[in-house]
Protein backbone atom coordinates (compact mmCIF):
# COMPACT_ATOMS: atom_id res chain seq x y z
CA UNK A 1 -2.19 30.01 -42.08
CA UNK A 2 -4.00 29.35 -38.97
CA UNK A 3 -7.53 31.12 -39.96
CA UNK A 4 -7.48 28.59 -42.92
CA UNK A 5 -7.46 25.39 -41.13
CA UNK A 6 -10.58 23.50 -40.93
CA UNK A 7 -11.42 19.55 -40.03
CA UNK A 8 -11.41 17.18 -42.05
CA UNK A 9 -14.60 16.69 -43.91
CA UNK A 10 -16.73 13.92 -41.75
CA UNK A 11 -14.72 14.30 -38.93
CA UNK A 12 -17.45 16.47 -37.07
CA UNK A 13 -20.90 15.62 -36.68
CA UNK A 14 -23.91 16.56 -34.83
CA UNK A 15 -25.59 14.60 -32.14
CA UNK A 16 -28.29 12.55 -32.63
CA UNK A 17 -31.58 13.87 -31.14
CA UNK A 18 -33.18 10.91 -29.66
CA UNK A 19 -36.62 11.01 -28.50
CA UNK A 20 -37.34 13.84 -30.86
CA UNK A 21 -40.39 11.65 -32.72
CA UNK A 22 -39.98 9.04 -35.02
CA UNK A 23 -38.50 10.10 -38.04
CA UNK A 24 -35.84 11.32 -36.42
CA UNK A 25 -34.63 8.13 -36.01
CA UNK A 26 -35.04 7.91 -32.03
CA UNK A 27 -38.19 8.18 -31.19
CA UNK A 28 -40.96 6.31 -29.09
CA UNK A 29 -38.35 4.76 -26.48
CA UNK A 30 -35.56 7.02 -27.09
CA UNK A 31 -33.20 4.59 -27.20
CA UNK A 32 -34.24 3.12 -24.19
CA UNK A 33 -35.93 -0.23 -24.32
CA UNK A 34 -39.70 -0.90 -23.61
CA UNK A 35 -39.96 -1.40 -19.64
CA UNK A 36 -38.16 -1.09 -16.49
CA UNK A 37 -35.62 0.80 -13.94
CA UNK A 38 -33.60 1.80 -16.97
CA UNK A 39 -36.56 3.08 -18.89
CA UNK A 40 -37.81 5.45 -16.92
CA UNK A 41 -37.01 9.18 -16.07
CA UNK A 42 -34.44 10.25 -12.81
CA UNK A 43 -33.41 6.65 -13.23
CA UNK A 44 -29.82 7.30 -11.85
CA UNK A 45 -28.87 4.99 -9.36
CA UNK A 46 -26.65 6.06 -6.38
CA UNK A 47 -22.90 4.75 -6.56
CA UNK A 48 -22.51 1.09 -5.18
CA UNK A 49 -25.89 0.30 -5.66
CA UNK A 50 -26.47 -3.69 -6.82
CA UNK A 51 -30.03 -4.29 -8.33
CA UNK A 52 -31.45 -4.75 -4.90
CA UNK A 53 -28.39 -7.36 -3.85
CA UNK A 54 -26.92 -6.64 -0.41
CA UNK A 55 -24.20 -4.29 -1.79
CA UNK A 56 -20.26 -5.07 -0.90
CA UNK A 57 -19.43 -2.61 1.11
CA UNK A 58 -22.67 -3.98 3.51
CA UNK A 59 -20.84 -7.70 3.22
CA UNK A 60 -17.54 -6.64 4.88
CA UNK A 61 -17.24 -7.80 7.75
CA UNK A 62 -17.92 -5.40 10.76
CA UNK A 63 -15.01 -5.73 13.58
CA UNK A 64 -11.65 -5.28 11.66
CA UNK A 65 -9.16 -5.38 14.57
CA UNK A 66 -6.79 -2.98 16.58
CA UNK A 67 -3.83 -1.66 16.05
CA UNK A 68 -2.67 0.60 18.78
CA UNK A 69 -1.86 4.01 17.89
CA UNK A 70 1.40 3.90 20.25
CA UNK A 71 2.97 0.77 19.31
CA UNK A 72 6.58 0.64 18.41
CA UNK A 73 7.54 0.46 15.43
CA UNK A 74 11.14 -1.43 15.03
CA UNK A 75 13.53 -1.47 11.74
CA UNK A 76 14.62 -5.52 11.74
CA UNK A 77 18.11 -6.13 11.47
CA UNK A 78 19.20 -9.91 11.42
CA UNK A 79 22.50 -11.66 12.26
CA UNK A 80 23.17 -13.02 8.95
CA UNK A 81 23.16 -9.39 7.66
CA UNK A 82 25.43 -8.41 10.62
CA UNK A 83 27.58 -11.72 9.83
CA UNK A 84 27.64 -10.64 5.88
CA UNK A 85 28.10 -7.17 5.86
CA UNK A 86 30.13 -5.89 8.92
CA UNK A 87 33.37 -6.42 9.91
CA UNK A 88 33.60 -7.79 13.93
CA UNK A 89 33.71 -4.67 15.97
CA UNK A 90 31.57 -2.30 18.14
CA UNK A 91 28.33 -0.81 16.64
CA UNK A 92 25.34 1.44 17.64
CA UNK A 93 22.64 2.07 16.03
CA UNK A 94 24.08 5.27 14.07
CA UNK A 95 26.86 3.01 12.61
CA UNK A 96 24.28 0.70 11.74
CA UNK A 97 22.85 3.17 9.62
CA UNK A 98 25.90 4.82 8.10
CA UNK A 99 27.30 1.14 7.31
CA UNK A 100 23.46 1.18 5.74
CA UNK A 101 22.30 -1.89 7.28
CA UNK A 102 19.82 0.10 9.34
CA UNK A 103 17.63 2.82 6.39
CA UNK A 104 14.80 4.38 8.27
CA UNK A 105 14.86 6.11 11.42
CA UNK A 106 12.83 4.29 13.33
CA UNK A 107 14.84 2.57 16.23
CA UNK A 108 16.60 -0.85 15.82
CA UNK A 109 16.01 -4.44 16.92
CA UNK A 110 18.41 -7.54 16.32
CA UNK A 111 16.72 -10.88 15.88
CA UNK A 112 17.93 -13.89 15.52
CA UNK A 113 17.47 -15.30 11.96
CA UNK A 114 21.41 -16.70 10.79
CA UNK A 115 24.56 -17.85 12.83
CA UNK A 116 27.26 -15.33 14.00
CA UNK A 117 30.87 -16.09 14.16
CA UNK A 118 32.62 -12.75 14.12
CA UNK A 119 32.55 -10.41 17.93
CA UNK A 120 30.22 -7.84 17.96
CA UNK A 121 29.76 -5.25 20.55
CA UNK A 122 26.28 -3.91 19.99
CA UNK A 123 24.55 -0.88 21.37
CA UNK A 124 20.36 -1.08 19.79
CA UNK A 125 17.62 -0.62 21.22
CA UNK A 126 16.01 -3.72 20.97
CA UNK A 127 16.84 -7.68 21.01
CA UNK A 128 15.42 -10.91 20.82
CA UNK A 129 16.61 -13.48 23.51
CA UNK A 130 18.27 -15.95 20.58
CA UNK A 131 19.79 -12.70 19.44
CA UNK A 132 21.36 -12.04 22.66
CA UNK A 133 22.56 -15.35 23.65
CA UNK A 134 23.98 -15.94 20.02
CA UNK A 135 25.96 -12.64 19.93
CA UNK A 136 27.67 -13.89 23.26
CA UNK A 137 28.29 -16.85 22.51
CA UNK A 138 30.29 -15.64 19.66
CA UNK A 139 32.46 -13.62 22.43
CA UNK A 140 30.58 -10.40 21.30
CA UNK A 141 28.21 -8.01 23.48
CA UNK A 142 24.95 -6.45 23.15
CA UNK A 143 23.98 -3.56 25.21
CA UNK A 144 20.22 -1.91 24.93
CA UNK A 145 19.74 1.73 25.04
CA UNK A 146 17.61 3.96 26.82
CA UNK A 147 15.89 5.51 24.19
């Protein structure tokens, strides 16, 4: 029954009183060594603090860039993955997603990393130059939108 439970005999012990005179068994130092910071009473030192070393977060460096709060952010989509995963047609960038080549939402730029061989007619939002000119050379088009 529940109300005749009980621990294990040696399982639970009291603390030891330190600093409570010396045959207790902690007394003088209480544990705490002769001399110094550690020895001595409200010896807590704030978070991050070093011994007296110039602490980390003071070493970082001061100036760590900018990033614009505006820029665009642009999902990459490559011509190898066009070449290896679509058929030669006409795309935008909705396709693009529902043929899952394109995953998030933001809006889509081609660049130029692969050959193409099949014709594409593209409608994205963004392109590199070697994009372009490799998608006509191929006898596709690429068309950016106004969005």
């Amino acid at each position: 029954m529940l109300h005749t439970l009980a621990s294990a005999p040696g399982s639970r012990r009291n603390r030891k009183r330190i600093a409570r005179g010396s045959s207790a068994g902690g007394g003088t130092t209480g544990g705490r060594g002769y001399k110094g910071q550690q020895s001595r009473t409200g010896k807590g030192r704030r978070f991050g603090f070093e011994g007296g070393q110039t602490p980390l977060l003071r070493r970082q460096p001061k100036l760590g860039g900018f990033r614009s709060p505006r820029r665009t952010m642009y999902e990459i989509v490559t011509l190898a993955t066009l070449e290896a995963k679509l058929d030669a047609g006409s795309y935008d960038t909705a396709a693009l997603r529902q043929a899952r080549i394109a995953r998030t939402r933001n809006p889509v730029k081609i660049l130029a990393r692969g050959d193409v061989k099949k014709k594409f007619t593209l409608t994205v939002d963004a392109a590199s130059e070697g994009a372009i000119e490799a998608i006509k050379k191929a006898g596709g088009a690429l068309t950016l939108s106004k969005s």
